[in-house]
Protein backbone atom coordinates (compact mmCIF):
# COMPACT_ATOMS: atom_id res chain seq x y z
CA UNK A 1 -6.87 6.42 -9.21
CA UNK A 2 -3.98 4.03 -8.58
CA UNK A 3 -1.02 4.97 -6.27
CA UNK A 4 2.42 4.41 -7.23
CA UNK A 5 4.27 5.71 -4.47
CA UNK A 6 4.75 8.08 -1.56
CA UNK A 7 7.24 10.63 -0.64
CA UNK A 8 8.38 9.24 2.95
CA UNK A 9 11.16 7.23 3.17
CA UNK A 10 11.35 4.57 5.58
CA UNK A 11 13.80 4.68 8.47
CA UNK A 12 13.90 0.64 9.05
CA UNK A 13 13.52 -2.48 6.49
CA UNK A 14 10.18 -3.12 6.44
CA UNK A 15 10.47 -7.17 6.74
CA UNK A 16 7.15 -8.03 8.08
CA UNK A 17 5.69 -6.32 4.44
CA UNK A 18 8.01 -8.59 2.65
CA UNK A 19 6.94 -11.34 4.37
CA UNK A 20 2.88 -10.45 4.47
CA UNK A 21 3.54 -10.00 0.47
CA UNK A 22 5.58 -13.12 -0.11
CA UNK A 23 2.77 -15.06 2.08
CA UNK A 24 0.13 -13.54 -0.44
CA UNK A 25 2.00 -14.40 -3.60
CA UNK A 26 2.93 -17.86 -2.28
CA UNK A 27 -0.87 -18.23 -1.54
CA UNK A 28 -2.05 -17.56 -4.53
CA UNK A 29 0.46 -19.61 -6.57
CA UNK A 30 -0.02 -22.76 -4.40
CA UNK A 31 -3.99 -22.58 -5.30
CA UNK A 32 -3.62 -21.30 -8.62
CA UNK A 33 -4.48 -23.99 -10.41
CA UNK A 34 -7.97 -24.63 -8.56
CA UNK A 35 -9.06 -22.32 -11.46
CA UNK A 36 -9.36 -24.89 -13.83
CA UNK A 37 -12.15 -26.67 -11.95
CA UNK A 38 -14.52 -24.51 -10.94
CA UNK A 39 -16.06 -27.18 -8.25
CA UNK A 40 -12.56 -27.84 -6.66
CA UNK A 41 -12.24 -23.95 -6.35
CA UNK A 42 -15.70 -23.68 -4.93
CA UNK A 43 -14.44 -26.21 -2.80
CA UNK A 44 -11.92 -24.09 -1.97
CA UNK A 45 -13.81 -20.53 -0.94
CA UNK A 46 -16.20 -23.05 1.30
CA UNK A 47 -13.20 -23.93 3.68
CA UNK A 48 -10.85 -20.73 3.61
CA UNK A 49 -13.42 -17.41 2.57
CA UNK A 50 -15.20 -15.80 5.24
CA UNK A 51 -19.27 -16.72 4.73
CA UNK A 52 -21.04 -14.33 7.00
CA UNK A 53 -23.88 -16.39 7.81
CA UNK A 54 -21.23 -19.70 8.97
CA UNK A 55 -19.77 -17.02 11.16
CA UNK A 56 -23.23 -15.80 12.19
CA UNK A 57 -23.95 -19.34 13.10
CA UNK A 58 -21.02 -19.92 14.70
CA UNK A 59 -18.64 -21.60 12.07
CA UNK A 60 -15.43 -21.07 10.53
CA UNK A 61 -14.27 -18.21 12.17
CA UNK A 62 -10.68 -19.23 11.46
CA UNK A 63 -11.65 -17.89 7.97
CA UNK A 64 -11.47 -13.96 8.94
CA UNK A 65 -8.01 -15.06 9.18
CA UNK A 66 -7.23 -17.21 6.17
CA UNK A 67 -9.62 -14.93 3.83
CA UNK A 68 -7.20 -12.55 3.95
CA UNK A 69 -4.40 -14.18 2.11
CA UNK A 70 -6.35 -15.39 -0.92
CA UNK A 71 -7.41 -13.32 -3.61
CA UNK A 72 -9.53 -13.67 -6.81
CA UNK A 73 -6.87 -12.48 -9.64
CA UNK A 74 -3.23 -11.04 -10.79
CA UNK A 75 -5.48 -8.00 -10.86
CA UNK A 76 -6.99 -8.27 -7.06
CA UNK A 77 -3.44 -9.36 -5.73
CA UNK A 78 -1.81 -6.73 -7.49
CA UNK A 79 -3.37 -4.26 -6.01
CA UNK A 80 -3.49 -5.24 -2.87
CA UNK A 81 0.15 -5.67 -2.47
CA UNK A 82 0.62 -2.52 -4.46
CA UNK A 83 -1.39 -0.44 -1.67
CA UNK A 84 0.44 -2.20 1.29
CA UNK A 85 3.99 -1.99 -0.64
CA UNK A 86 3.40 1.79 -0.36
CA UNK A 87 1.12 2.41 2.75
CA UNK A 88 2.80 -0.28 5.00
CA UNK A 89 6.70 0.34 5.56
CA UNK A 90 6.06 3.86 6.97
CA UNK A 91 4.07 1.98 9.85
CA UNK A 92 5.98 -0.71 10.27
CA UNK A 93 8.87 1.74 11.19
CA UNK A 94 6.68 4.09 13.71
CA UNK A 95 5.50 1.06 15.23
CA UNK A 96 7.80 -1.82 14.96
CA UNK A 97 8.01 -4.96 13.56
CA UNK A 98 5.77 -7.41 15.46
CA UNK A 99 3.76 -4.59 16.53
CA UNK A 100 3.26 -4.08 13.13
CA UNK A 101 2.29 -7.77 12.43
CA UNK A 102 -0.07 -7.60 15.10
CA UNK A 103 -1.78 -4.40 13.92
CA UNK A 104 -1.97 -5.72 10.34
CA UNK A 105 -3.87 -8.78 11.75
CA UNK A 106 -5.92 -7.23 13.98
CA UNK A 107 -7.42 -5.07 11.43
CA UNK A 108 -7.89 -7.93 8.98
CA UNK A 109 -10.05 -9.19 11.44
CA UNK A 110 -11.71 -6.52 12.52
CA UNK A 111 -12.55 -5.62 8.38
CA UNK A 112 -13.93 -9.06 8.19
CA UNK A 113 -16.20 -9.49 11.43
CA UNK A 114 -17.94 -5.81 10.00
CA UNK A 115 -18.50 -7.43 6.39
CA UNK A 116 -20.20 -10.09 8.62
CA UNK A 117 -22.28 -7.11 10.73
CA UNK A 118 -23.06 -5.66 7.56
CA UNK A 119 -24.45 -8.81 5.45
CA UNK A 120 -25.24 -11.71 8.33
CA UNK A 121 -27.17 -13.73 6.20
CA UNK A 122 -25.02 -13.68 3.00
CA UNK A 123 -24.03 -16.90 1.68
CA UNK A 124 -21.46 -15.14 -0.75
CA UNK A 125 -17.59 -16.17 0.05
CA UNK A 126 -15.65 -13.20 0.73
CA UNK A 127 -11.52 -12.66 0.07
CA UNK A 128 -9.03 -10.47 -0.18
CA UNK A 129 -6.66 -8.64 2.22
CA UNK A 130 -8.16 -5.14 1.59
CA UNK A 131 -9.48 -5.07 4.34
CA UNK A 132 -6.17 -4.96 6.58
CA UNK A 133 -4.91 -3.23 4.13
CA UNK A 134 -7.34 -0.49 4.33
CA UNK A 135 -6.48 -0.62 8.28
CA UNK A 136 -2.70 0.20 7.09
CA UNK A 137 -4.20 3.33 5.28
CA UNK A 138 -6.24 4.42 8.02
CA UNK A 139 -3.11 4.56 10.17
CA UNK A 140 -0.84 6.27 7.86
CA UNK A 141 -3.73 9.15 7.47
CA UNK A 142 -3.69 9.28 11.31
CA UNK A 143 0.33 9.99 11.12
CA UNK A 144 1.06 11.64 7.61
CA UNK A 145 -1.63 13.50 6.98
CA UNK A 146 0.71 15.70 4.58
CA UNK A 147 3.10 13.18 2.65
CA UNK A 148 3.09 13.28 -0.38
CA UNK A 149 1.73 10.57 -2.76
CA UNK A 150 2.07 9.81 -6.59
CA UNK A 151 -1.37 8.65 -8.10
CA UNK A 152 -1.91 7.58 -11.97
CA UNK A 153 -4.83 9.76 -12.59
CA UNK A 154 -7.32 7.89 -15.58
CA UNK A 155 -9.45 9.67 -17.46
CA UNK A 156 -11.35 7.24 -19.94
CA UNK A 157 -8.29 7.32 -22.14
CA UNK A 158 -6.06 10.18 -20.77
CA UNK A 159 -3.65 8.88 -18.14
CA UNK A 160 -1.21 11.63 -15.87
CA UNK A 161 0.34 11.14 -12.33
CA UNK A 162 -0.10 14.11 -10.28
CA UNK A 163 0.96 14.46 -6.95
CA UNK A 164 -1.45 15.02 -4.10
CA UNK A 165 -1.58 14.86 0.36
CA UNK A 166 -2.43 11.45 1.51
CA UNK A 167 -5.12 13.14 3.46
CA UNK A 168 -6.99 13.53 0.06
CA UNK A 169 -6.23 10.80 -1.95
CA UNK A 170 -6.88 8.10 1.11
CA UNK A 171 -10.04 10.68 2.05
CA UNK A 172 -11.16 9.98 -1.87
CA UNK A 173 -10.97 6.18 -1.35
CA UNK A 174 -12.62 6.13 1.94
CA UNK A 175 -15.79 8.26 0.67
CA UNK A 176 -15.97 6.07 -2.37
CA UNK A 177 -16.03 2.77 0.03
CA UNK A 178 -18.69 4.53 2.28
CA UNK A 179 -20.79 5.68 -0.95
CA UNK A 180 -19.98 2.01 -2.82
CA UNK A 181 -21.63 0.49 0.52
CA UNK A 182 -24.56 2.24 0.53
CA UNK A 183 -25.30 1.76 -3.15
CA UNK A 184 -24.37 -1.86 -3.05
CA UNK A 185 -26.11 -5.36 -2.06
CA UNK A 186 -23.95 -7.48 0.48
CA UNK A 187 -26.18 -10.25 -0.01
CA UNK A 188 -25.53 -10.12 -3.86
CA UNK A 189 -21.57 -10.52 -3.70
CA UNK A 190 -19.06 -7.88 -5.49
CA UNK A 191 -16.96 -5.53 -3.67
CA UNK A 192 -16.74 -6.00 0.01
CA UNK A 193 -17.11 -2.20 0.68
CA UNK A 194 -18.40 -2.18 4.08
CA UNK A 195 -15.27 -4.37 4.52
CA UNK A 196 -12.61 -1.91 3.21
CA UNK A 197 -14.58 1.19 5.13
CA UNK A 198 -14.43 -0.98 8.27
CA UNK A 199 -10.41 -2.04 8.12
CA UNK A 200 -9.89 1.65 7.76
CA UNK A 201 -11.70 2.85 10.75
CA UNK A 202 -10.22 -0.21 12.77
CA UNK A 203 -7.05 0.57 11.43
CA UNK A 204 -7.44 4.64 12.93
CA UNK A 205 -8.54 3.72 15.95
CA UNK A 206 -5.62 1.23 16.93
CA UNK A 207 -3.41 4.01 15.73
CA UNK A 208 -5.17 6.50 18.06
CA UNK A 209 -3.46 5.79 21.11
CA UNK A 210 0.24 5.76 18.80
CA UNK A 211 -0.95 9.16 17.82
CA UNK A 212 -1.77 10.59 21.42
CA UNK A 213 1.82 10.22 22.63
CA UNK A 214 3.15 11.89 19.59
CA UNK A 215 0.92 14.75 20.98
CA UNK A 216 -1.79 14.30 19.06
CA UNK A 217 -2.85 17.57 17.18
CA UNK A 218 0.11 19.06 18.71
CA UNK A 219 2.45 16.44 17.11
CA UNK A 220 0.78 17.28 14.04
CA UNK A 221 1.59 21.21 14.24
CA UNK A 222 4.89 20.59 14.89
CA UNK A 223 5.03 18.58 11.42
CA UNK A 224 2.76 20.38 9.81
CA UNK A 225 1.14 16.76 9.07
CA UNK A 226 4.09 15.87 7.32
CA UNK A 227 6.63 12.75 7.41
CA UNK A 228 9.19 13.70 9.75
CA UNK A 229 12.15 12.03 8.42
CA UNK A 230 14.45 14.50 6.96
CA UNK A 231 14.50 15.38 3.08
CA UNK A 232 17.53 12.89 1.34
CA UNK A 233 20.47 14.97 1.03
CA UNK A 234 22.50 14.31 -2.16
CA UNK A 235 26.19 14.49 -2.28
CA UNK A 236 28.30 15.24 -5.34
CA UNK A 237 31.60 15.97 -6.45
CA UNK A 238 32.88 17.70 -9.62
CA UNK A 239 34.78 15.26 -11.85
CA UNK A 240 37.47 16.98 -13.57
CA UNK A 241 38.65 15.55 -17.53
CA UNK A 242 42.44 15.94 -17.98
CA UNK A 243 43.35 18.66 -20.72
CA UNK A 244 45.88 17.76 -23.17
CA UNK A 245 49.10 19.84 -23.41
CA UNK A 246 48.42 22.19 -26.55
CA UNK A 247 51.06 22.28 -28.93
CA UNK A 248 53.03 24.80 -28.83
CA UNK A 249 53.22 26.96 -32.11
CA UNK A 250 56.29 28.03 -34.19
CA UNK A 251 56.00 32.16 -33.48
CA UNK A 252 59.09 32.43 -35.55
CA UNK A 253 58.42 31.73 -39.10
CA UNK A 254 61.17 33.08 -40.66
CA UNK A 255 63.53 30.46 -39.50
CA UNK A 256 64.19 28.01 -42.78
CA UNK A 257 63.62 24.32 -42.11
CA UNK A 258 65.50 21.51 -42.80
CA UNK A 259 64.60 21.71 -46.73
CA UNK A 260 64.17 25.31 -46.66
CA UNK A 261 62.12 28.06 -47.05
């Protein structure tokens, strides 16, 4: 279940999710080619990734920051960028820019100090921005309960987009990350699910107090849970193609011409 894009247009350019995705892509190019030695790349995880037991002990917490601009594939990035590219603008425009930036951040953090709470003795590097990203999704469920959302549906090998509320296709994902926790090892590496489910909560409750001055469930009766920017209005005008004169014809046929009848 992949989303591909949601139906609530941004009021504002969205320049601090340009930026957080150019800073992700420029990340991963610069230490792209660490992949070719595996001990360099090691190397690599041991100085940037979080480790929950160096943060346990006291180390390396600059690394819930750096963590989350370094991922472990085209496939990991791309996705990533994919969810904030759709989740993201929408917040940066109820919120503001550096507000925004902030929020994004703070939820990055607060995704990777719960991966540590959840596996403290884990020597297994951890990366990835999911977890801020997942705080970006908890937010937008918080305001837009109702929009709208493309997903590519995949059904071993039967592929549709259907349309569905946010509320249940970021609901799905959540449940998944709770139920992936539960049936998962920290210690053992894979998924950080504990991670993702712990961005999203951050991300609600740093929303929360956005929320309350909208009204709170009164703001969302008034929008039915919905985006409140209006629906685009298209504009058209009818183009009209010149008509040739006809010819006229020759009603009186009995007149000779030049060479006769």
């Amino acid at each position: 279940m992949f989303p591909l894009r949601d139906h609530n247009p941004s009021n504002c350019t969205p320049y601090v999710v340009y930026v957080l995705i150019a800073a992700n892509v420029l990340a991963f190019v610069l230490y792209a080619g660490l992949n070719n030695d595996p001990r360099a790349l090691m190397q690599f995880y041991q100085t940037y990734a979080i480790i929950p037991a160096e943060i346990v002990g006291g180390e390396n917490a600059s690394t819930l920051l750096t963590s989350t601009f370094i991922h472990g594939g085209l496939m990991h990035l791309g996705g990533n960028m994919l969810f904030l590219w759709i989740f993201g603008d929408n917040l940066e425009d109820e919120m503001g820019h550096l507000p925004f930036l902030a929020f994004y951040i703070a939820c990055g953090l607060g995704a990777g100090l719960i991966h540590v709470l959840a596996a403290p003795t884990s020597q297994v590097p951890t990366i990835g921005a999911s977890g801020a990203i997942a705080g970006v999704m908890g937010g937008y469920l918080l305001l837009f309960p109702k929009a709208r959302v493309d997903i590519l549906l995949i059904l071993i090998i039967f592929f549709r987009v259907i349309t569905v509320p946010a509320s249940l296709m970021l609901g799905l994902w959540l449940v998944l990350q709770i139920f992936g926790g539960f049936g998962s090892n920290p210690d053992e590496g894979g998924v950080a699910y504990w991670a993702h489910a712990g961005g999203f909560a951050v991300g609600l409750v740093l929303v929360l107090p956005l929320w309350l001055r909208r009204g709170g469930t009164r703001y969302w009766r008034q929008t039915a849970g919905t985006p409140p920017n209006p629906k685009t209005q298209y504009t058209y005008s009818v183009t009209r193609v010149p008509r040739l004169p006809r010819k006229k014809k020759n009603s009186d046929r009995s007149k000779p011409g030049p060479w006769g009848k």
